[in-house]
C-alpha atoms as a PDB file:
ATOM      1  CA  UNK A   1      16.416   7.261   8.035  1.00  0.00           C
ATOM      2  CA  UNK A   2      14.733  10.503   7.802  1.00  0.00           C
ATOM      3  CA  UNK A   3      12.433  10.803   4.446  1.00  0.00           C
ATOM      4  CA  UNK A   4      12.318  13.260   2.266  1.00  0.00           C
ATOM      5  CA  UNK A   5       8.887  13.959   1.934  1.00  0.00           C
ATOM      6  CA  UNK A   6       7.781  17.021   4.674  1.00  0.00           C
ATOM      7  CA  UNK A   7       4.464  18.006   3.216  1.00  0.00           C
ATOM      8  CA  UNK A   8       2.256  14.592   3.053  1.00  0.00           C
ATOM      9  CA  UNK A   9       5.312  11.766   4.661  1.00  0.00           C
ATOM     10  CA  UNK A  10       4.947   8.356   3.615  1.00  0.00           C
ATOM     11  CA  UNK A  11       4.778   7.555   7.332  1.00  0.00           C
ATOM     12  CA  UNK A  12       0.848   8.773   7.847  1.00  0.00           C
ATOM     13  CA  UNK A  13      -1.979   8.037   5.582  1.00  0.00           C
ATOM     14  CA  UNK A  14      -3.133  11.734   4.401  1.00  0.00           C
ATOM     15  CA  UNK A  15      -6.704   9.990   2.140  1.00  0.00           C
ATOM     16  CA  UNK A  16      -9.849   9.499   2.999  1.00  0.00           C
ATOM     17  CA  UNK A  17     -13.123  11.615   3.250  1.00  0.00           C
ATOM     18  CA  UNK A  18     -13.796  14.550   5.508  1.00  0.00           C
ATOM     19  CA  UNK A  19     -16.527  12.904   7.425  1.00  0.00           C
ATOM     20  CA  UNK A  20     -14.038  10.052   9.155  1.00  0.00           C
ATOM     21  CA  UNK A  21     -17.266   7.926  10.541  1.00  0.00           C
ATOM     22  CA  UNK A  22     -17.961   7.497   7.003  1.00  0.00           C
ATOM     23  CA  UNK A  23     -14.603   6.808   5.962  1.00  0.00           C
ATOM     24  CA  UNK A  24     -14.855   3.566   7.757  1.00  0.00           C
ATOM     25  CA  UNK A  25     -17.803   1.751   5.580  1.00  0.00           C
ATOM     26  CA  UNK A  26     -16.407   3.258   2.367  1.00  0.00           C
ATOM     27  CA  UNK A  27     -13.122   1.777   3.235  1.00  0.00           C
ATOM     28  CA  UNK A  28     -14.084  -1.430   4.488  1.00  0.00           C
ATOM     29  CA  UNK A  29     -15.931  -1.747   1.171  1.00  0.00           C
ATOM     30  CA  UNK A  30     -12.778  -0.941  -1.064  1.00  0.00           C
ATOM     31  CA  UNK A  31     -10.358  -3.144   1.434  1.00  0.00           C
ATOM     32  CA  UNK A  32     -12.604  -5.946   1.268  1.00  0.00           C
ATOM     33  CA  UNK A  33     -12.781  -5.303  -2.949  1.00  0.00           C
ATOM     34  CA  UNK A  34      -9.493  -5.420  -3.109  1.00  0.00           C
ATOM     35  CA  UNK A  35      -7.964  -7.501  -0.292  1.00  0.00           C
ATOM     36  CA  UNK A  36      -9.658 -10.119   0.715  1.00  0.00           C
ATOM     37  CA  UNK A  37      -8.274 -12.622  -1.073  1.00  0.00           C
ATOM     38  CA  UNK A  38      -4.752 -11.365  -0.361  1.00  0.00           C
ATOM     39  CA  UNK A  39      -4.547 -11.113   3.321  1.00  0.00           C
ATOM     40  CA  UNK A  40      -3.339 -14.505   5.498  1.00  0.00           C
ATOM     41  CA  UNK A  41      -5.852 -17.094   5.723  1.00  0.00           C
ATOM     42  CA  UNK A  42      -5.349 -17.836   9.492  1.00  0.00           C
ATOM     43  CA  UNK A  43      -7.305 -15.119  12.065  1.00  0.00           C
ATOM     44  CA  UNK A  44      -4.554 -15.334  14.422  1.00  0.00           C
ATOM     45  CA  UNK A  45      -1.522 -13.917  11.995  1.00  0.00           C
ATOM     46  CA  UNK A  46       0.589 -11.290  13.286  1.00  0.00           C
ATOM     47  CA  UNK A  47      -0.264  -8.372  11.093  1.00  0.00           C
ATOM     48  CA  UNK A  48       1.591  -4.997  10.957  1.00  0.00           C
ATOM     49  CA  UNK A  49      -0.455  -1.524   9.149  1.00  0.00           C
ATOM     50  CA  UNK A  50       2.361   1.018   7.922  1.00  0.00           C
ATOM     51  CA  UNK A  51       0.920   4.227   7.862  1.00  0.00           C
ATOM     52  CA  UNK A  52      -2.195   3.321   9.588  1.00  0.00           C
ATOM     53  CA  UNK A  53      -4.096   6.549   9.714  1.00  0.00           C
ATOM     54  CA  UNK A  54      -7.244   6.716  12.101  1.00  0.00           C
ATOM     55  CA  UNK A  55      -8.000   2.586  11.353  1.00  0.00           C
ATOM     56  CA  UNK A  56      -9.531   2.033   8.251  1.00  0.00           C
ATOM     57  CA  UNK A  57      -7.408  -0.795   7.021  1.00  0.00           C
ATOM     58  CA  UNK A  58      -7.714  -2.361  11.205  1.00  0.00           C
ATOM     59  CA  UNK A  59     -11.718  -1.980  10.980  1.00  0.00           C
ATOM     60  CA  UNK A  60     -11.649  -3.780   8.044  1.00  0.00           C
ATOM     61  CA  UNK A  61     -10.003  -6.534   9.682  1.00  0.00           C
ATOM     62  CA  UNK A  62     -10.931  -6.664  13.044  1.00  0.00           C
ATOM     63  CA  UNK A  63     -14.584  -7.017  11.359  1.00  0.00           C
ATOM     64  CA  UNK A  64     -13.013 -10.482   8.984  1.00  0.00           C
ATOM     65  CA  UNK A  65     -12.099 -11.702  13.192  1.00  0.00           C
ATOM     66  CA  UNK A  66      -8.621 -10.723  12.949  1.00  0.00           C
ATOM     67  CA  UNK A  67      -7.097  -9.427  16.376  1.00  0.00           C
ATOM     68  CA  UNK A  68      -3.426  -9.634  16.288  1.00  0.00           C
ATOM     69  CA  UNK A  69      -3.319  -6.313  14.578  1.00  0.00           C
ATOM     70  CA  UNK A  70      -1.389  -3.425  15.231  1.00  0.00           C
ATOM     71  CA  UNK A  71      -0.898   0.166  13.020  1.00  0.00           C
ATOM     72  CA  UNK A  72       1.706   2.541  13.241  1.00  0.00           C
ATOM     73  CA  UNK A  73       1.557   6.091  12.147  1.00  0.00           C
ATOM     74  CA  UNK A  74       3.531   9.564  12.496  1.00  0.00           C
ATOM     75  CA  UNK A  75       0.670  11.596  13.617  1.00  0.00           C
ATOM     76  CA  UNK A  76      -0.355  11.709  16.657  1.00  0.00           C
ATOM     77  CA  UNK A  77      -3.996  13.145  15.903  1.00  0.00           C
ATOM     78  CA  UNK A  78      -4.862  10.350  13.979  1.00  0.00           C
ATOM     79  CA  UNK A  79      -3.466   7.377  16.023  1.00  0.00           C
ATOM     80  CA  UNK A  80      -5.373   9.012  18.576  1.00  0.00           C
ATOM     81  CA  UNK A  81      -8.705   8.877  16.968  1.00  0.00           C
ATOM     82  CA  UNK A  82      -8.304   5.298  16.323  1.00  0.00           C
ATOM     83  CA  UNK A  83      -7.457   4.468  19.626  1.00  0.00           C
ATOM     84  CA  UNK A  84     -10.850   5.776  20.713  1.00  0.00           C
ATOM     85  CA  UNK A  85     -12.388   2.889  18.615  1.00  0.00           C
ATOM     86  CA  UNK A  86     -10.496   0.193  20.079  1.00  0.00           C
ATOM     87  CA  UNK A  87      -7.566  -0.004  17.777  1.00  0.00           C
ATOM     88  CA  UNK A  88      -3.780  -1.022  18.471  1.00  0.00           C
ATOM     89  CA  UNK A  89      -1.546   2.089  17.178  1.00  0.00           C
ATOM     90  CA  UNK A  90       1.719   3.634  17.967  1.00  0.00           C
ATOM     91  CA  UNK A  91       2.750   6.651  17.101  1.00  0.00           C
ATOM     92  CA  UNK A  92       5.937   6.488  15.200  1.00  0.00           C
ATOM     93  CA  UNK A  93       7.641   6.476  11.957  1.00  0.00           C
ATOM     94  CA  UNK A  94       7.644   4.024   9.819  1.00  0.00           C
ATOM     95  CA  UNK A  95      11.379   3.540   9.263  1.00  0.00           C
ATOM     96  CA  UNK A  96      12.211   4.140  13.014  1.00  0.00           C
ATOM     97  CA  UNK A  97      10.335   1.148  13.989  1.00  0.00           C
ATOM     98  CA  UNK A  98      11.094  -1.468  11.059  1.00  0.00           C
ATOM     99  CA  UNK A  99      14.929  -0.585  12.082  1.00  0.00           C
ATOM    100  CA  UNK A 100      14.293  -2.016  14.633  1.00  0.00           C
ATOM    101  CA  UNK A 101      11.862  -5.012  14.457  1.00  0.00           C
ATOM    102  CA  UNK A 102      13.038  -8.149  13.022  1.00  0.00           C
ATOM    103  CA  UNK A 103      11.080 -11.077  11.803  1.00  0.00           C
ATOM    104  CA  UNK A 104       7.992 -10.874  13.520  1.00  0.00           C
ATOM    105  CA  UNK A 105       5.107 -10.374  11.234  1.00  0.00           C
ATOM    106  CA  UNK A 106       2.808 -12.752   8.821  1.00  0.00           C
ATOM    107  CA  UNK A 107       1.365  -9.596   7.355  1.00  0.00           C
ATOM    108  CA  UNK A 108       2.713  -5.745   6.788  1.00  0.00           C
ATOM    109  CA  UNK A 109       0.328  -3.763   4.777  1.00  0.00           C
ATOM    110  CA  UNK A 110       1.234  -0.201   3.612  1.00  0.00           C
ATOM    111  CA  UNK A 111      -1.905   2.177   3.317  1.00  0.00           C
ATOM    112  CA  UNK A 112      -0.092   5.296   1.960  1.00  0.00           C
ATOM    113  CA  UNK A 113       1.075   5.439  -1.497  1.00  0.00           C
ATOM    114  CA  UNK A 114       4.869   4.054  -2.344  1.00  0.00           C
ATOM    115  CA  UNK A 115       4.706   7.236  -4.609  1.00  0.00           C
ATOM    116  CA  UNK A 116       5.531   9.679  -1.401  1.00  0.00           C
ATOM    117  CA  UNK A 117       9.207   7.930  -1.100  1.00  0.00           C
ATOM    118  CA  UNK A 118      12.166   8.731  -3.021  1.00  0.00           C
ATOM    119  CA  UNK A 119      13.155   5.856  -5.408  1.00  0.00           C
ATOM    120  CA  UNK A 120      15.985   4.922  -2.656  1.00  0.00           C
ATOM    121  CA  UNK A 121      13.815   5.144   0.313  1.00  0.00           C
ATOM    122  CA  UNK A 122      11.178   2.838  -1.115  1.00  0.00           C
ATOM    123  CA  UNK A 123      13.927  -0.110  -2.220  1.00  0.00           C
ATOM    124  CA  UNK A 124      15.548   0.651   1.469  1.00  0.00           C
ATOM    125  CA  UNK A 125      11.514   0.503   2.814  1.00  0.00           C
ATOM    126  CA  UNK A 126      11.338  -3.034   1.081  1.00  0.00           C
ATOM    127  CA  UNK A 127      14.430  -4.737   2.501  1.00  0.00           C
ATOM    128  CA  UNK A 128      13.041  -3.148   6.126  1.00  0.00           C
ATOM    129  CA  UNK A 129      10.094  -5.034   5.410  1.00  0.00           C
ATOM    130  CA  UNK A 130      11.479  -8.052   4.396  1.00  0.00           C
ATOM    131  CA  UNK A 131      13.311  -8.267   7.346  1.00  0.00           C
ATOM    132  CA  UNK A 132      10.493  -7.712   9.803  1.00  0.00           C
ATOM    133  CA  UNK A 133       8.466  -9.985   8.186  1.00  0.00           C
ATOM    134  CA  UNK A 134       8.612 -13.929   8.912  1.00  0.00           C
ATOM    135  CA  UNK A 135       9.474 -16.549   6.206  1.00  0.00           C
ATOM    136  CA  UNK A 136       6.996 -16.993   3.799  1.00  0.00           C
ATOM    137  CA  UNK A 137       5.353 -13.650   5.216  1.00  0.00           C
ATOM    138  CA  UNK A 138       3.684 -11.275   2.593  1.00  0.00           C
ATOM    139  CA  UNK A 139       4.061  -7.439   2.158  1.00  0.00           C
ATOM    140  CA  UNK A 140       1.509  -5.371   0.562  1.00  0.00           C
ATOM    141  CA  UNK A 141       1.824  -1.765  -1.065  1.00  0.00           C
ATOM    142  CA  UNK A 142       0.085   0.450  -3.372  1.00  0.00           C
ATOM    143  CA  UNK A 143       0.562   3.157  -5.433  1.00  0.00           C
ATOM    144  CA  UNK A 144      -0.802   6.054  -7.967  1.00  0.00           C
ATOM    145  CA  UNK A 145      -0.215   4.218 -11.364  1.00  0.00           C
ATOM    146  CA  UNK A 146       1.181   6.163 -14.191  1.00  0.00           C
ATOM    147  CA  UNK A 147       0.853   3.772 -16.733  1.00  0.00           C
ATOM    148  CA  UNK A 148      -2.776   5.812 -16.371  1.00  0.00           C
ATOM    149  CA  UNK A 149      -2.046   9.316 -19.395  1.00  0.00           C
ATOM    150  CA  UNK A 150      -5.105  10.667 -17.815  1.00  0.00           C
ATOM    151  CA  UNK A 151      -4.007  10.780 -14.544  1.00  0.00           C
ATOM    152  CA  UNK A 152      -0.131  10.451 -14.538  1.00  0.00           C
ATOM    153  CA  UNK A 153       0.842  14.330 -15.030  1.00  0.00           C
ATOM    154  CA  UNK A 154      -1.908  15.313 -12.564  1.00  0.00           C
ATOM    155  CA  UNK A 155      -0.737  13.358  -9.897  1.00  0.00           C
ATOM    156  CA  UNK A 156       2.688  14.113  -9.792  1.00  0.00           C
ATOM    157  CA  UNK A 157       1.966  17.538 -10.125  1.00  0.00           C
ATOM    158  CA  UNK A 158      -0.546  17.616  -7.197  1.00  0.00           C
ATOM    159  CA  UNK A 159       1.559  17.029  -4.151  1.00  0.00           C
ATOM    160  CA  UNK A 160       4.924  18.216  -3.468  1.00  0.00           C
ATOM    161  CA  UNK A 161       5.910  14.859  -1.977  1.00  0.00           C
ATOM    162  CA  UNK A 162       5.052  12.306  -5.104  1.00  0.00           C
ATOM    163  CA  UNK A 163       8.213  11.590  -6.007  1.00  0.00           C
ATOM    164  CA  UNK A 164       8.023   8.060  -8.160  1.00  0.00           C
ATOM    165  CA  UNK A 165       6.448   7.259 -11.381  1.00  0.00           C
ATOM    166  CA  UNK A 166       4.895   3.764 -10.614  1.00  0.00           C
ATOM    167  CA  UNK A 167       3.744   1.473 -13.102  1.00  0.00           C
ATOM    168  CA  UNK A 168       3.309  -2.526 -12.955  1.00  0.00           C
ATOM    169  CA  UNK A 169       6.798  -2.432 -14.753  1.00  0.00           C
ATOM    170  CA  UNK A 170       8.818  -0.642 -12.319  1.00  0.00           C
ATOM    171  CA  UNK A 171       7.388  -2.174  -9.527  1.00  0.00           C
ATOM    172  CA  UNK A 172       8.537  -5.415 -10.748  1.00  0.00           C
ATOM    173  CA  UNK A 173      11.925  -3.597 -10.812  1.00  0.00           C
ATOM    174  CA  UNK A 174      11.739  -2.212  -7.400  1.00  0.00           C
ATOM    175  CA  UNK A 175      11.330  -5.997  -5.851  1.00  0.00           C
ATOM    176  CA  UNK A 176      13.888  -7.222  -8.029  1.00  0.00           C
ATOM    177  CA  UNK A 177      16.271  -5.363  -5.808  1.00  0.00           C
ATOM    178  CA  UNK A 178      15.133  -7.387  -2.821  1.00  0.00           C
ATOM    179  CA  UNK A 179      14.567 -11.274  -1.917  1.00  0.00           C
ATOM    180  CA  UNK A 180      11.222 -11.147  -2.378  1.00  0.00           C
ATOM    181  CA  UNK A 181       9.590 -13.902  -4.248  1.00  0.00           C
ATOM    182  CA  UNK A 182       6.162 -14.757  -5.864  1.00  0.00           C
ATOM    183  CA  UNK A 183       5.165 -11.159  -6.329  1.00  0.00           C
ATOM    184  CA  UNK A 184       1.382 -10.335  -8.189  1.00  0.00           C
ATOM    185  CA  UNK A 185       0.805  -6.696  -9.235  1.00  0.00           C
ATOM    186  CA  UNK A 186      -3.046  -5.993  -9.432  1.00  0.00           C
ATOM    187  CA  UNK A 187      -5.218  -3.234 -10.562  1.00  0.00           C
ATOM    188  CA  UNK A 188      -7.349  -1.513  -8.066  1.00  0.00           C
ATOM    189  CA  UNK A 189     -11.254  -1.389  -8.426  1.00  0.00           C
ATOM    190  CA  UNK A 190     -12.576   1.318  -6.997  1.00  0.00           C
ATOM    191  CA  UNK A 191     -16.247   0.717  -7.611  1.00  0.00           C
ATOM    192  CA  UNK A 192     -17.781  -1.037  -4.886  1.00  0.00           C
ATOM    193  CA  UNK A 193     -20.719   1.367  -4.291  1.00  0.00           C
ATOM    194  CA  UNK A 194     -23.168  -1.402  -5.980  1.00  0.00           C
ATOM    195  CA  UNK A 195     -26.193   0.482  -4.450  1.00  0.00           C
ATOM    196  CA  UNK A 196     -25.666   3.175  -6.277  1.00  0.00           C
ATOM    197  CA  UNK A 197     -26.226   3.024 -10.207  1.00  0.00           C
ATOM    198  CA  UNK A 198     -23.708   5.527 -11.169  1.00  0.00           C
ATOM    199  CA  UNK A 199     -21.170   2.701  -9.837  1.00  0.00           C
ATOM    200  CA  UNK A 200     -21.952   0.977 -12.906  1.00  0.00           C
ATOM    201  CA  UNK A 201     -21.931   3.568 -15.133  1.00  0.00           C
ATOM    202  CA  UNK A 202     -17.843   5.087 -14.082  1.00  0.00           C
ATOM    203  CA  UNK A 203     -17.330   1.085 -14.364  1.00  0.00           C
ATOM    204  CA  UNK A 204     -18.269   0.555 -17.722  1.00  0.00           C
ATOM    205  CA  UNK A 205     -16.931   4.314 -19.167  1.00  0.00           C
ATOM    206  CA  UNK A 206     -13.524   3.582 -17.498  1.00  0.00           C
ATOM    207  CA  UNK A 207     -13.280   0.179 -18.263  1.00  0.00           C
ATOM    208  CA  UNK A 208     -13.544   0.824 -21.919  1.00  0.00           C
ATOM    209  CA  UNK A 209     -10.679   3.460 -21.641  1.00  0.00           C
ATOM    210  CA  UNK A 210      -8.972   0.809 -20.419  1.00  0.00           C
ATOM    211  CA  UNK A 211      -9.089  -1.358 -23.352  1.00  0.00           C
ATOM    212  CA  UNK A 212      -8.467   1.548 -25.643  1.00  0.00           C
ATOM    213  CA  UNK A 213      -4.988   2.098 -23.733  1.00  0.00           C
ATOM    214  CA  UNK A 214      -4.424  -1.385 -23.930  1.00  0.00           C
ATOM    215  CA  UNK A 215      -4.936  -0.698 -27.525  1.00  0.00           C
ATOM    216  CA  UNK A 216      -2.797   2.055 -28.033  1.00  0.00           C
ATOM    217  CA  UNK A 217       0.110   0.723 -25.832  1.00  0.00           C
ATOM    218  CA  UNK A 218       0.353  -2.391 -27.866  1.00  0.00           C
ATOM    219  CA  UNK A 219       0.534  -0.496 -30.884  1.00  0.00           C
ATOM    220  CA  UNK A 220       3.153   1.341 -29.200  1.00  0.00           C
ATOM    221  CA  UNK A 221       5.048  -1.878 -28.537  1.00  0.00           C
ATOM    222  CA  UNK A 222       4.480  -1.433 -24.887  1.00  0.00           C
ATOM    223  CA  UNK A 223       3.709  -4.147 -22.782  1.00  0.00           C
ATOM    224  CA  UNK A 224       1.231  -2.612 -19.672  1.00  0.00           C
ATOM    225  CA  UNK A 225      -2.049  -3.911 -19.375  1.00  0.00           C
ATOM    226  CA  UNK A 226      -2.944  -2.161 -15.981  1.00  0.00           C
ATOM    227  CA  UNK A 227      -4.553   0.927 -16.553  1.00  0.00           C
ATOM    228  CA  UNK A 228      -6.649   1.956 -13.595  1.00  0.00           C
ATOM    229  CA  UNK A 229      -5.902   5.054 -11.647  1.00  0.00           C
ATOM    230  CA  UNK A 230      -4.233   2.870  -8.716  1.00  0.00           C
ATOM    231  CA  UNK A 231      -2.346  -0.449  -8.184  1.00  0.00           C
ATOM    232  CA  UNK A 232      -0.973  -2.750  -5.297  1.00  0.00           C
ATOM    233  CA  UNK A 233       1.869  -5.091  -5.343  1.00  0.00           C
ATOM    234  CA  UNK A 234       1.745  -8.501  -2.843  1.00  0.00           C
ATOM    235  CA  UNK A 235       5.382  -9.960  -2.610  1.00  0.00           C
ATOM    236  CA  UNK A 236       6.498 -13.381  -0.154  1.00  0.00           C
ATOM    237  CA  UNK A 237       9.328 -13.234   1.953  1.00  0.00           C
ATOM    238  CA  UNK A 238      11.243 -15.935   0.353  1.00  0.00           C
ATOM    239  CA  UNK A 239      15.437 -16.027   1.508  1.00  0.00           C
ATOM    240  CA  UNK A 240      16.235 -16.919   5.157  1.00  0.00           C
ATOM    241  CA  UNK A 241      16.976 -14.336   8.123  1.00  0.00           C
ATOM    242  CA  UNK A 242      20.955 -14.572   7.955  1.00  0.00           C
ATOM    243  CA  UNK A 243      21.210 -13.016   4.812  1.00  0.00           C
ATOM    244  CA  UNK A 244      18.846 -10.182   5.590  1.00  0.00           C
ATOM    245  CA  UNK A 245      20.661  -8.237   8.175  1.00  0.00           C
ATOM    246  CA  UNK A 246      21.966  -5.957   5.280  1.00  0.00           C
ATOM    247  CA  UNK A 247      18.669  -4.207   5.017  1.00  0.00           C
ATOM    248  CA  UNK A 248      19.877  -2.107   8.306  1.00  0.00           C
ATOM    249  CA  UNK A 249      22.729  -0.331   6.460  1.00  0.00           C
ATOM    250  CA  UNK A 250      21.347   2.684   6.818  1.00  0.00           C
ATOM    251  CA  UNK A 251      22.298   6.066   4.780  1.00  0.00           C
ATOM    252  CA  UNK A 252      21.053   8.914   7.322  1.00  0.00           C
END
């Protein structure tokens, strides 16, 4: 499957600073904020990077002691840079290679934003994953979160190639069109500068607008309670191999 997106493809990661060296501490710092407790427990799982970029999400586990790591990533600039600093990468899409891979990994984390696919390429993106991963394996995604008012509008209007609202809600939805069990939507926190004292300060301004859209959305009768500017999704392979082979009905 080809996707739709031709500006910013799901199939690189298209973030990060413009100094890259300094990409990799400012990364490791929000990974490790955000991941650590969600990533396998054993140093020698097999773990797949969709989207991998130049390495960010690979430094930040090849520092943790985890080796069996590999990224993939449609540009070739970038998988080259991160092969200078030791990492695993191919150069591929995304969908080309889970096509063809079939219960191999622990792990398969997706650094670009779910947003950049079409609602039918990220359901047909999940079932690829489920399939590549091995029972009891664990995906993890992420997206722009426009449950957010403040940023919602913005974001979709900033980039050709956002194409989904995402919200904790229709996440849930999204999974419950695969066999994925045991799934945990969580906010993102992007404040992990604790150095710096301004860290505090965005922490404590935009964690009281979260409240006050918690507020308002109950009010509302709306049921969100995730309100920062970004969210990730970890879901468990749960159903056996057999009935997976499905996922490779592909609509080219």
């Amino acid at each position: 499957m080809k996707t739709t997106a031709i500006h910013s493809p799901f199939s690189t990661f298209c973030e990060g600073p413009e100094d890259i060296e300094k990409g990799y501490h400012l990364f490791y710092l929000f990974h490790r904020r955000n991941y650590s407790k969600r990533i396998p427990k054993f140093k020698d799982s097999e773990i797949l990077i969709v989207s991998c970029g130049v390495g960010y999400f690979q430094h930040f586990l090849n520092k943790l002691g985890y080796q069996n790591v590999k990224g993939i990533d449609s540009d070739p600039q970038k998988v080259e840079y991160g092969r200078k600093k030791g990492f695993v990468s191919e150069c591929i899409d995304c969908f080309e290679y889970l096509e063809k891979t079939e219960c191999k990994y622990d792990l398969i984390f997706a650094e670009q934003e779910v947003n950049h696919l079409t609602r039918d390429e990220l359901i047909y993106f999940l079932n690829l994953c489920h399939l590549a991963l091995k029972p009891k394996g664990k995906l993890i995604i992420n997206a722009a979160n426009c449950a957010n008012p403040i940023i919602s509008t913005e974001y979709l209007g900033n980039n050709i190639d956002h194409y989904t609202n995402i919200t904790e809600n229709s996440l849930k939805q999204y999974f419950s069109f695969t066999k994925f069990g045991v799934i945990e939507i969580f906010p993102h926190d992007f404040y992990v500068l604790w150095t710096n004292p301004l860290n505090y300060i965005a922490r404590f301004f935009t964690g009281a607008v979260h409240i006050l859209l918690r507020i308002i959305f109950k009010l509302y009768g709306k049921k969100n309670v995730i309100f920062t500017k970004r969210l990730g999704a970890a879901a468990v392979k749960q159903s056996g191999l057999s009935e997976d082979n499905q996922a490779r009905t592909n609509n080219d």
